[in-house]
PDB file of N, CA and C in Angstrom:
ATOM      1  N   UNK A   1     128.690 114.076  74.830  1.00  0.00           N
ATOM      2  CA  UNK A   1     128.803 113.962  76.264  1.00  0.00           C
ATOM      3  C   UNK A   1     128.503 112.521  76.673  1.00  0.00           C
ATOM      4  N   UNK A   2     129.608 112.039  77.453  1.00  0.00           N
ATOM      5  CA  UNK A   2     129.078 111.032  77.905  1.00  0.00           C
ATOM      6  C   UNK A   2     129.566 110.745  79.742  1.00  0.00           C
ATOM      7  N   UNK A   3     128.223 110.116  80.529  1.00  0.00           N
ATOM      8  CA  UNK A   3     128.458 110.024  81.659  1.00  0.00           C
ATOM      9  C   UNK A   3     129.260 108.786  82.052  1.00  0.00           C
ATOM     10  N   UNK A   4     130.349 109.062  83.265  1.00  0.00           N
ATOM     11  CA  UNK A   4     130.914 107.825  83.346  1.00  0.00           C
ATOM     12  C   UNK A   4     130.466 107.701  85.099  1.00  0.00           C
ATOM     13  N   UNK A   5     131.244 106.591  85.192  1.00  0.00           N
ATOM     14  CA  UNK A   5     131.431 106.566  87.191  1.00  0.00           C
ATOM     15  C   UNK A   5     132.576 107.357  87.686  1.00  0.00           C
ATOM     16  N   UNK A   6     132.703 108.569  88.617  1.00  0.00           N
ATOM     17  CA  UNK A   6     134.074 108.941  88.967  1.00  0.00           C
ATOM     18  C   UNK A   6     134.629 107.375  89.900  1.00  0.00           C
ATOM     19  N   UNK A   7     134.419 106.425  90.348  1.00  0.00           N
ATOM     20  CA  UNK A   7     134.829 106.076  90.814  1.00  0.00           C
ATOM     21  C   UNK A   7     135.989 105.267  90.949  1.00  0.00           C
ATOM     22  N   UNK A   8     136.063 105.203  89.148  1.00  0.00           N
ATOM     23  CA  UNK A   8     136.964 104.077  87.931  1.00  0.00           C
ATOM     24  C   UNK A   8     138.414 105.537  87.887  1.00  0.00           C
ATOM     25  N   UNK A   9     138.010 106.470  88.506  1.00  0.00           N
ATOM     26  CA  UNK A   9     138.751 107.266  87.790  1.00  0.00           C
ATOM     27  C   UNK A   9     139.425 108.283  88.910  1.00  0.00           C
ATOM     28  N   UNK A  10     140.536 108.413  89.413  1.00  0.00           N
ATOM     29  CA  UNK A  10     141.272 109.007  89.902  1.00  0.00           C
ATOM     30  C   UNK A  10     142.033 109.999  89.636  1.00  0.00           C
ATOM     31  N   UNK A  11     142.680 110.996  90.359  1.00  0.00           N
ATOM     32  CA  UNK A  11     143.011 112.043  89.248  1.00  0.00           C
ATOM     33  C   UNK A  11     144.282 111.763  88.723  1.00  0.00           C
ATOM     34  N   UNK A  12     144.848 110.883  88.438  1.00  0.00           N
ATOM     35  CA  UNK A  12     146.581 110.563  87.714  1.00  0.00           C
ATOM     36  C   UNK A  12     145.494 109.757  86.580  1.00  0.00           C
ATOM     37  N   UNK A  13     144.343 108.667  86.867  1.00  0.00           N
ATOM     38  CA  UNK A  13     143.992 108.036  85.754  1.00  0.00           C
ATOM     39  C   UNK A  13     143.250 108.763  84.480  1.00  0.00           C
ATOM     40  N   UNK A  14     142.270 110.270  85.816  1.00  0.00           N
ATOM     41  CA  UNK A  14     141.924 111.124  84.541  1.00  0.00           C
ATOM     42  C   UNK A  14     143.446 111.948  83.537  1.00  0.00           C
ATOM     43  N   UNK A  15     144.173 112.546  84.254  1.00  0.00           N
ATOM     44  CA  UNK A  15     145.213 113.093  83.269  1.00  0.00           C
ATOM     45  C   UNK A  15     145.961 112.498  82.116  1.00  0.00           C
ATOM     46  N   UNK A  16     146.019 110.928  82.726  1.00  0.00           N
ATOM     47  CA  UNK A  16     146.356 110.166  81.009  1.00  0.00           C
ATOM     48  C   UNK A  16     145.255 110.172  80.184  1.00  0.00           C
ATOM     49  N   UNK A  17     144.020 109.797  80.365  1.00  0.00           N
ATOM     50  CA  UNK A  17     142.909 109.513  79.587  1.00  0.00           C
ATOM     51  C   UNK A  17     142.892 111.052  79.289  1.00  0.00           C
ATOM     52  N   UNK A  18     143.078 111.937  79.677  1.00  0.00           N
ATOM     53  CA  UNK A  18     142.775 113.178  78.718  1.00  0.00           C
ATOM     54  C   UNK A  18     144.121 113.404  78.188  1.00  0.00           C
ATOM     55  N   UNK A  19     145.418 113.048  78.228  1.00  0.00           N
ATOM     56  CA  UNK A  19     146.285 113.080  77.417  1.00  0.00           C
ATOM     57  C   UNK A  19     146.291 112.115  76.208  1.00  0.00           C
ATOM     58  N   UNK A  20     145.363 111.199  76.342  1.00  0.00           N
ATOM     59  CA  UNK A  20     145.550 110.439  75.427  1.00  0.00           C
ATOM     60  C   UNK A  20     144.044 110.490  74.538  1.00  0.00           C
ATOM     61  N   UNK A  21     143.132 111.472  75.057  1.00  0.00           N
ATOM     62  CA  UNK A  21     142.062 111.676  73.917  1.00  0.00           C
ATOM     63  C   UNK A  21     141.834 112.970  73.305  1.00  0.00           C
ATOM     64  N   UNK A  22     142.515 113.504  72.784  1.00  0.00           N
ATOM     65  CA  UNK A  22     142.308 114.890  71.999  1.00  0.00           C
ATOM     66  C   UNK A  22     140.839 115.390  72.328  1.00  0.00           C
ATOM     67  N   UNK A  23     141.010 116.491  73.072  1.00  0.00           N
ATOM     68  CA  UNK A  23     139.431 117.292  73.219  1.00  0.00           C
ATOM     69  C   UNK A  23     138.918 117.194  74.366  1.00  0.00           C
ATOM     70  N   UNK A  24     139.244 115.956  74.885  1.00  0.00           N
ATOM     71  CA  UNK A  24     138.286 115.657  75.799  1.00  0.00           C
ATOM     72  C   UNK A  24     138.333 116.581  77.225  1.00  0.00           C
ATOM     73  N   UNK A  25     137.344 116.616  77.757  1.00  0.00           N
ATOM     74  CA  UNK A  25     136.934 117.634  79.132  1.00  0.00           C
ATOM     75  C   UNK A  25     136.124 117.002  79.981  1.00  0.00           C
ATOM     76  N   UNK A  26     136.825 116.693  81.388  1.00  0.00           N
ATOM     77  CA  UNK A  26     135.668 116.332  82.472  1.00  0.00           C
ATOM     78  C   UNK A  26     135.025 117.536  83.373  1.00  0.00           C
ATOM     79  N   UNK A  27     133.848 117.153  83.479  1.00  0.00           N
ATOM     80  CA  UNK A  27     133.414 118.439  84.315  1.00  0.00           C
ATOM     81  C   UNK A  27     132.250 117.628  85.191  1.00  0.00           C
ATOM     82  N   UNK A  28     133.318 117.160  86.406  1.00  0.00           N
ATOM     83  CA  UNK A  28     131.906 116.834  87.415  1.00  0.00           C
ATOM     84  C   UNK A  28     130.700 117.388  88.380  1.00  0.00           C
ATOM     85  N   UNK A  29     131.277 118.902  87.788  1.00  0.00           N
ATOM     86  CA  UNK A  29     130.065 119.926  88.807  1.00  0.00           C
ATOM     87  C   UNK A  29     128.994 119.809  87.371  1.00  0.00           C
ATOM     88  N   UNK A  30     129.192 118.952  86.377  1.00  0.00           N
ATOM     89  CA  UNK A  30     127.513 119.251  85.205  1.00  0.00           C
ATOM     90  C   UNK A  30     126.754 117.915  85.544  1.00  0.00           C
ATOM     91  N   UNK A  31     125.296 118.074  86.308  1.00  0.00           N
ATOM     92  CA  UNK A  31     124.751 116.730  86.907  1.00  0.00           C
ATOM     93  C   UNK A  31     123.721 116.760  86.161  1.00  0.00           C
ATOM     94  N   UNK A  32     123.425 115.656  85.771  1.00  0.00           N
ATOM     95  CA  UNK A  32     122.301 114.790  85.220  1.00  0.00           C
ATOM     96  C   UNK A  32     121.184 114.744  86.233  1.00  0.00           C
ATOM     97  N   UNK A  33     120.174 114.825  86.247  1.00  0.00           N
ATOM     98  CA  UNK A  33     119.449 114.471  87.394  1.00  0.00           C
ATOM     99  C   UNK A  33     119.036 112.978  87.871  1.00  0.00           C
ATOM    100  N   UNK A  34     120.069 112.531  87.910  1.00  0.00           N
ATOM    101  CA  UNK A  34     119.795 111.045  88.148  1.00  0.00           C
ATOM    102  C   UNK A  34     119.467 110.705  89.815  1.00  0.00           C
ATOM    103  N   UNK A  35     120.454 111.520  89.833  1.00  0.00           N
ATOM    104  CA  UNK A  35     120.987 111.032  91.751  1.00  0.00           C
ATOM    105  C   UNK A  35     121.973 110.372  92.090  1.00  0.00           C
ATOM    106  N   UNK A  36     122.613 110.122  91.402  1.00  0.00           N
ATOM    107  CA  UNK A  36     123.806 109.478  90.995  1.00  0.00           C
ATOM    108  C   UNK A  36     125.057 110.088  91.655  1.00  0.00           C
ATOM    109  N   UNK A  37     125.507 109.997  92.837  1.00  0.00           N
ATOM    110  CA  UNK A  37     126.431 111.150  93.354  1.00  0.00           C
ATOM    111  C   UNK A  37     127.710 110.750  92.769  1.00  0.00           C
ATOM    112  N   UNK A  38     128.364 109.542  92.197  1.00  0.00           N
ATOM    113  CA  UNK A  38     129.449 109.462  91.663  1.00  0.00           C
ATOM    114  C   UNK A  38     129.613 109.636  90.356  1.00  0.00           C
ATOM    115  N   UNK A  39     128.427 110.272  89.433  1.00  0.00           N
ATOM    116  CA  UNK A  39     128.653 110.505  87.689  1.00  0.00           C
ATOM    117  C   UNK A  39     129.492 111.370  87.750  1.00  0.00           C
ATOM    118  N   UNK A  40     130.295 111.549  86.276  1.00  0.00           N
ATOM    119  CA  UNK A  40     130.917 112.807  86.235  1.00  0.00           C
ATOM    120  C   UNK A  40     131.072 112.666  84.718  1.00  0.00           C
ATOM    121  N   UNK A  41     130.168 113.881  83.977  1.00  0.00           N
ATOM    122  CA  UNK A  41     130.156 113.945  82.591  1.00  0.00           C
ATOM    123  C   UNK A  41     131.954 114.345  82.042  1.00  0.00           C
ATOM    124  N   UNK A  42     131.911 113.689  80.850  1.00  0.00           N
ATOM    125  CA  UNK A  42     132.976 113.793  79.757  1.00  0.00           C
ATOM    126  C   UNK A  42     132.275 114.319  78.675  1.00  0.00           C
ATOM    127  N   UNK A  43     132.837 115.685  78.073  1.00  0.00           N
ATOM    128  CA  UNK A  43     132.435 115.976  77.108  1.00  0.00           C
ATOM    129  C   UNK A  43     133.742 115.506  76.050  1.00  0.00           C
ATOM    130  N   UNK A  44     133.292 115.067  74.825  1.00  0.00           N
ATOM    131  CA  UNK A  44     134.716 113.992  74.133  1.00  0.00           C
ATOM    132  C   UNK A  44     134.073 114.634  72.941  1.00  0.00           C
ATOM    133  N   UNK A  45     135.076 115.012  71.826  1.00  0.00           N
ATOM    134  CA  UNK A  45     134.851 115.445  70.249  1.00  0.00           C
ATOM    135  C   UNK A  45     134.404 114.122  69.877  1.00  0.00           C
ATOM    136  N   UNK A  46     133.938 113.817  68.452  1.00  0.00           N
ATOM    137  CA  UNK A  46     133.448 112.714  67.895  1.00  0.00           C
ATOM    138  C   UNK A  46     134.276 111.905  67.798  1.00  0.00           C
ATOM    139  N   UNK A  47     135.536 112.606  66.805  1.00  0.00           N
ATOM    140  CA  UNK A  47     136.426 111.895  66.423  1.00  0.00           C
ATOM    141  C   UNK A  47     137.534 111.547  67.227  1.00  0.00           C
ATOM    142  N   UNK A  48     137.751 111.698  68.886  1.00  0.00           N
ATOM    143  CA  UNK A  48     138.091 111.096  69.303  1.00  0.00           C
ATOM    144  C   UNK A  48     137.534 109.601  70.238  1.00  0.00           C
ATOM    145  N   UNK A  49     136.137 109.493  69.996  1.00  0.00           N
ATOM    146  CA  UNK A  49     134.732 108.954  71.285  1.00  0.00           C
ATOM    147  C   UNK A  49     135.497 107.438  71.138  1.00  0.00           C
ATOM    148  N   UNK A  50     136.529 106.915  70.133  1.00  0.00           N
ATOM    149  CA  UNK A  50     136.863 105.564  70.033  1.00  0.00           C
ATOM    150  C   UNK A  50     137.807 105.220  71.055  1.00  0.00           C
ATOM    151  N   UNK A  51     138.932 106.181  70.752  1.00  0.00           N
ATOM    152  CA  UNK A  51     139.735 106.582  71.820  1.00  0.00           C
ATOM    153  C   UNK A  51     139.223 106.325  73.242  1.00  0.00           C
ATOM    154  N   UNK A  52     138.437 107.072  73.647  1.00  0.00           N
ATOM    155  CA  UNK A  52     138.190 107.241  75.296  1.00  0.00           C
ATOM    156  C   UNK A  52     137.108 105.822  74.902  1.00  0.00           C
ATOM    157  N   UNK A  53     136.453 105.344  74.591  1.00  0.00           N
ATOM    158  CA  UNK A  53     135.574 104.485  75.355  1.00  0.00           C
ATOM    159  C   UNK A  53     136.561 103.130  75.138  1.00  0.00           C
ATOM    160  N   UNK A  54     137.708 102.853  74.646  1.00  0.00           N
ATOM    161  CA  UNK A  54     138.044 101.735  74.727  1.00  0.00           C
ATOM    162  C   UNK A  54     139.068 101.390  75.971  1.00  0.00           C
ATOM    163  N   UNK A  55     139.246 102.804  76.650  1.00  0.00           N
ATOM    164  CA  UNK A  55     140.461 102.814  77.914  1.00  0.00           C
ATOM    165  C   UNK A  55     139.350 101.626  78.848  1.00  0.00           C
ATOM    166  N   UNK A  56     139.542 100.566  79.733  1.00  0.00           N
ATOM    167  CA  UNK A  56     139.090  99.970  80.514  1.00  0.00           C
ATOM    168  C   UNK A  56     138.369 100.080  81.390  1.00  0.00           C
ATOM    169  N   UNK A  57     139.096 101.551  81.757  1.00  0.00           N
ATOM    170  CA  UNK A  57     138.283 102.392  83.403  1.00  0.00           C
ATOM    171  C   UNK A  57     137.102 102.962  82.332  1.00  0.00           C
ATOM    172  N   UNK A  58     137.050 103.813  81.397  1.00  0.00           N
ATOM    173  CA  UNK A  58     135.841 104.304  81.088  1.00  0.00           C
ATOM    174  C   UNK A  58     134.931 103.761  80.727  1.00  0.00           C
ATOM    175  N   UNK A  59     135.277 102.555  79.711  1.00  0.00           N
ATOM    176  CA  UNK A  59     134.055 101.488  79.570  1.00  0.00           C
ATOM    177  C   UNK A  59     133.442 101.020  81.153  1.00  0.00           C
ATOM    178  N   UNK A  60     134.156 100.069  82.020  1.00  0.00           N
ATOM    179  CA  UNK A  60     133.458 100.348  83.506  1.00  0.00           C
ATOM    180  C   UNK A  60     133.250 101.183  83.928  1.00  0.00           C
ATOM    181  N   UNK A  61     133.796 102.633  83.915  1.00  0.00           N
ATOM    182  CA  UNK A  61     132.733 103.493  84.795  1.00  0.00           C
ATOM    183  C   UNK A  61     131.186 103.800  84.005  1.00  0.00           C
ATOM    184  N   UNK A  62     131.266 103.668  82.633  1.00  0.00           N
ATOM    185  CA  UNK A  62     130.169 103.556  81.682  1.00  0.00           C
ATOM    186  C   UNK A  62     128.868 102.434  82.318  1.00  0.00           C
ATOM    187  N   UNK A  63     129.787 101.489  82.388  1.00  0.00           N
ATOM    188  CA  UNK A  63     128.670 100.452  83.226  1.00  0.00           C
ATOM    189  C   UNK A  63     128.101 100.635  84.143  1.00  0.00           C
ATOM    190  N   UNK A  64     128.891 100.950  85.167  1.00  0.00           N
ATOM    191  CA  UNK A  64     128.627 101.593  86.323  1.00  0.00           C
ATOM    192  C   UNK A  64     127.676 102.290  86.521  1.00  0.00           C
ATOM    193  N   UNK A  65     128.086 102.908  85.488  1.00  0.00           N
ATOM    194  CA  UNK A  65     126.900 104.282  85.924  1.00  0.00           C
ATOM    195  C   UNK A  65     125.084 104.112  85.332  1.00  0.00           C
ATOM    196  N   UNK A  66     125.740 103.095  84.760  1.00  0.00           N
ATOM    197  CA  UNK A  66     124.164 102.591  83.863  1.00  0.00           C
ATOM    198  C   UNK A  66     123.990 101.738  84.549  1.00  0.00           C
ATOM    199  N   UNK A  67     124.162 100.810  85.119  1.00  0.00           N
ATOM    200  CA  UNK A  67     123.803  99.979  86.112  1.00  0.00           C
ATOM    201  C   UNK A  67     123.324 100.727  87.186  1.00  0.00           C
ATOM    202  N   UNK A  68     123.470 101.272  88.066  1.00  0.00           N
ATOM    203  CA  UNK A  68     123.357 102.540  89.432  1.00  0.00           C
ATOM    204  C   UNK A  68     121.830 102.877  88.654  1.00  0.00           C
ATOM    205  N   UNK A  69     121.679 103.237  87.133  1.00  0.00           N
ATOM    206  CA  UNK A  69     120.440 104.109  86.677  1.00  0.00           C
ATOM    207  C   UNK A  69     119.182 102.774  86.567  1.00  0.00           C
ATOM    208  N   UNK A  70     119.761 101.641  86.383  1.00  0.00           N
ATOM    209  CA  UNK A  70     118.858 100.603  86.282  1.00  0.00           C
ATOM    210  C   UNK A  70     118.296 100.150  87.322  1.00  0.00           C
ATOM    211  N   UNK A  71     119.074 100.385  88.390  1.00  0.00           N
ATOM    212  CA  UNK A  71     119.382 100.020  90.200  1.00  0.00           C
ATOM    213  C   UNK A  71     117.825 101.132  90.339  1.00  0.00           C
ATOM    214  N   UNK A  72     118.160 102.460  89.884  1.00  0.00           N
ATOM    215  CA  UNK A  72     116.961 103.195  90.600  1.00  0.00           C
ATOM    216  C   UNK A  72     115.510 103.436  89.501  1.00  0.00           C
ATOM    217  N   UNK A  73     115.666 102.098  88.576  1.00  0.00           N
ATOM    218  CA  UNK A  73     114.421 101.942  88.103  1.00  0.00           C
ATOM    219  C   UNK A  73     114.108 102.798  86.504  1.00  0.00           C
ATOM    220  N   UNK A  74     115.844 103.222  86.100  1.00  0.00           N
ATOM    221  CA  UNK A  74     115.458 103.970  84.936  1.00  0.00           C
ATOM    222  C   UNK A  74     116.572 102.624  83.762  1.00  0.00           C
ATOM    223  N   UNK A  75     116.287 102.903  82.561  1.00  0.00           N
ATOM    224  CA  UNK A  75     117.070 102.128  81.560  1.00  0.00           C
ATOM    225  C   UNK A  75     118.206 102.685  81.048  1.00  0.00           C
ATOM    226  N   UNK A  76     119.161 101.721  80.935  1.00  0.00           N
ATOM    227  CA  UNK A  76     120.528 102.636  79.956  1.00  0.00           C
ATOM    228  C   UNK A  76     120.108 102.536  78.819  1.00  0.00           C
ATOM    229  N   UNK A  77     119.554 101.751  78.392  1.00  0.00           N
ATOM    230  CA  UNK A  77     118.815 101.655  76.527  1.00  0.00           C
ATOM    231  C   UNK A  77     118.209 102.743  76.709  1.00  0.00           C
ATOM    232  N   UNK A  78     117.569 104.034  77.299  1.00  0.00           N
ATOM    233  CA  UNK A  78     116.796 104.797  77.010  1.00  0.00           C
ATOM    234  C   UNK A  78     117.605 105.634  76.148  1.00  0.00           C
ATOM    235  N   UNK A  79     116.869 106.630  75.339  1.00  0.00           N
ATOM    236  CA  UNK A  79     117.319 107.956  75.091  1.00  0.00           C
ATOM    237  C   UNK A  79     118.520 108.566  75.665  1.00  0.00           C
ATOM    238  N   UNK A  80     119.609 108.878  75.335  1.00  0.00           N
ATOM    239  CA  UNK A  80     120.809 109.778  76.446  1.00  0.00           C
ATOM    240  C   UNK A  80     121.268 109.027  77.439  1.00  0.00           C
ATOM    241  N   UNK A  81     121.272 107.706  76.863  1.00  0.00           N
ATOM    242  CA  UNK A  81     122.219 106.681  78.000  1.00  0.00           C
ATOM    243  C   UNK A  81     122.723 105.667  76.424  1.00  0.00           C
ATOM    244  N   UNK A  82     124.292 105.711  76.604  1.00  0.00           N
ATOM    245  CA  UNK A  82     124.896 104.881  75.580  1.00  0.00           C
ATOM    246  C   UNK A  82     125.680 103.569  75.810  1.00  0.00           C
ATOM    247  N   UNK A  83     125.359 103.024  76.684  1.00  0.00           N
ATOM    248  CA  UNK A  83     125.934 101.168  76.987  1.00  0.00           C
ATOM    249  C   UNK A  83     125.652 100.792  76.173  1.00  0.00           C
ATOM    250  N   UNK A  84     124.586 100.773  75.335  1.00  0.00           N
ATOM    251  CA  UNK A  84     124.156  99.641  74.104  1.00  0.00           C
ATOM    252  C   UNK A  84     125.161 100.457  72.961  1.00  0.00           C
ATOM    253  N   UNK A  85     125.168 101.825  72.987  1.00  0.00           N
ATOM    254  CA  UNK A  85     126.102 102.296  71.545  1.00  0.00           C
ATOM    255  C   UNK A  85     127.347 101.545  71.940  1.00  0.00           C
ATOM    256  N   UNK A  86     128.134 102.267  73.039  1.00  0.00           N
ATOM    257  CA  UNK A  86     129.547 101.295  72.991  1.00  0.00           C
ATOM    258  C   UNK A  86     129.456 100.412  72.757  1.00  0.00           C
ATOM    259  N   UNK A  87     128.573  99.210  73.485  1.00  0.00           N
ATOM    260  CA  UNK A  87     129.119  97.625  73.069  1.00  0.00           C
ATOM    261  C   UNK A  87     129.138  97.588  71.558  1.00  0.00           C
ATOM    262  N   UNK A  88     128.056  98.782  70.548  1.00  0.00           N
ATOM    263  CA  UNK A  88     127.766  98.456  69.349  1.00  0.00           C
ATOM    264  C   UNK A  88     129.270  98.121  68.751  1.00  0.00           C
ATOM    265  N   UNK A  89     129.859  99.886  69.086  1.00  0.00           N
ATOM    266  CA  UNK A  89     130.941 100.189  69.144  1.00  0.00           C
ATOM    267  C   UNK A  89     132.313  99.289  68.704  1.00  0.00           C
ATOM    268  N   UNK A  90     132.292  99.194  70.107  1.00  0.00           N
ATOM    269  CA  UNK A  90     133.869  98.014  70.024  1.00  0.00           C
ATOM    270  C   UNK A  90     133.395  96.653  70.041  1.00  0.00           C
ATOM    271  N   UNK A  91     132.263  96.082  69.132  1.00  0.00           N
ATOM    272  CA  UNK A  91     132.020  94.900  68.498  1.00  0.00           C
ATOM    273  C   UNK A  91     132.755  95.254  66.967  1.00  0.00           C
ATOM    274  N   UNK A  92     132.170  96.730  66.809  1.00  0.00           N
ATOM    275  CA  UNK A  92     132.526  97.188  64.717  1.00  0.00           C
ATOM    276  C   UNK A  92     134.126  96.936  64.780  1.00  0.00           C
TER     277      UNK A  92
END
């Protein structure tokens, strides 16, 4: 699962990004308790997670949304926040 920003993401931009990542499922009624009113979790199989985090909009809404969590005083390096995995990511 990973949280993005709905805001990167419209519904013609979600239907390619899920045509183009095998598995993947958005479900923005599943909330994190952040407070965050624009998250909207992606649940993504493993073997597609390369796929979806390299589309443009999801890496920024990724930011986004970790930024917004830093904004209200929590870390994306924590536990169950992955900005630091992606960049690991699409550096490999």
């Amino acid at each position: 699962m990973v949280f993005t920003h709905s805001e990167y993401l419209d519904k013609q931009s979600k239907a390619e990004i899920m045509r183009q990542t095998p598995g993947l499922e958005f479900h923005s009624e599943y909330r994190f308790p952040t407070g965050i009113d624009g998250q909207i979790a992606a649940f993504v199989p493993l073997d597609s997670y390369f796929i979806f985090v390299k589309d443009e909009r999801i890496f920024e809404g990724i930011r986004a949304h970790n930024y917004e969590l830093t904004l209200k005083g929590r870390s994306p390096f924590k536990k169950g926040h992955n900005y630091d995995f992606v960049r690991f990511l699409l550096e490999y």
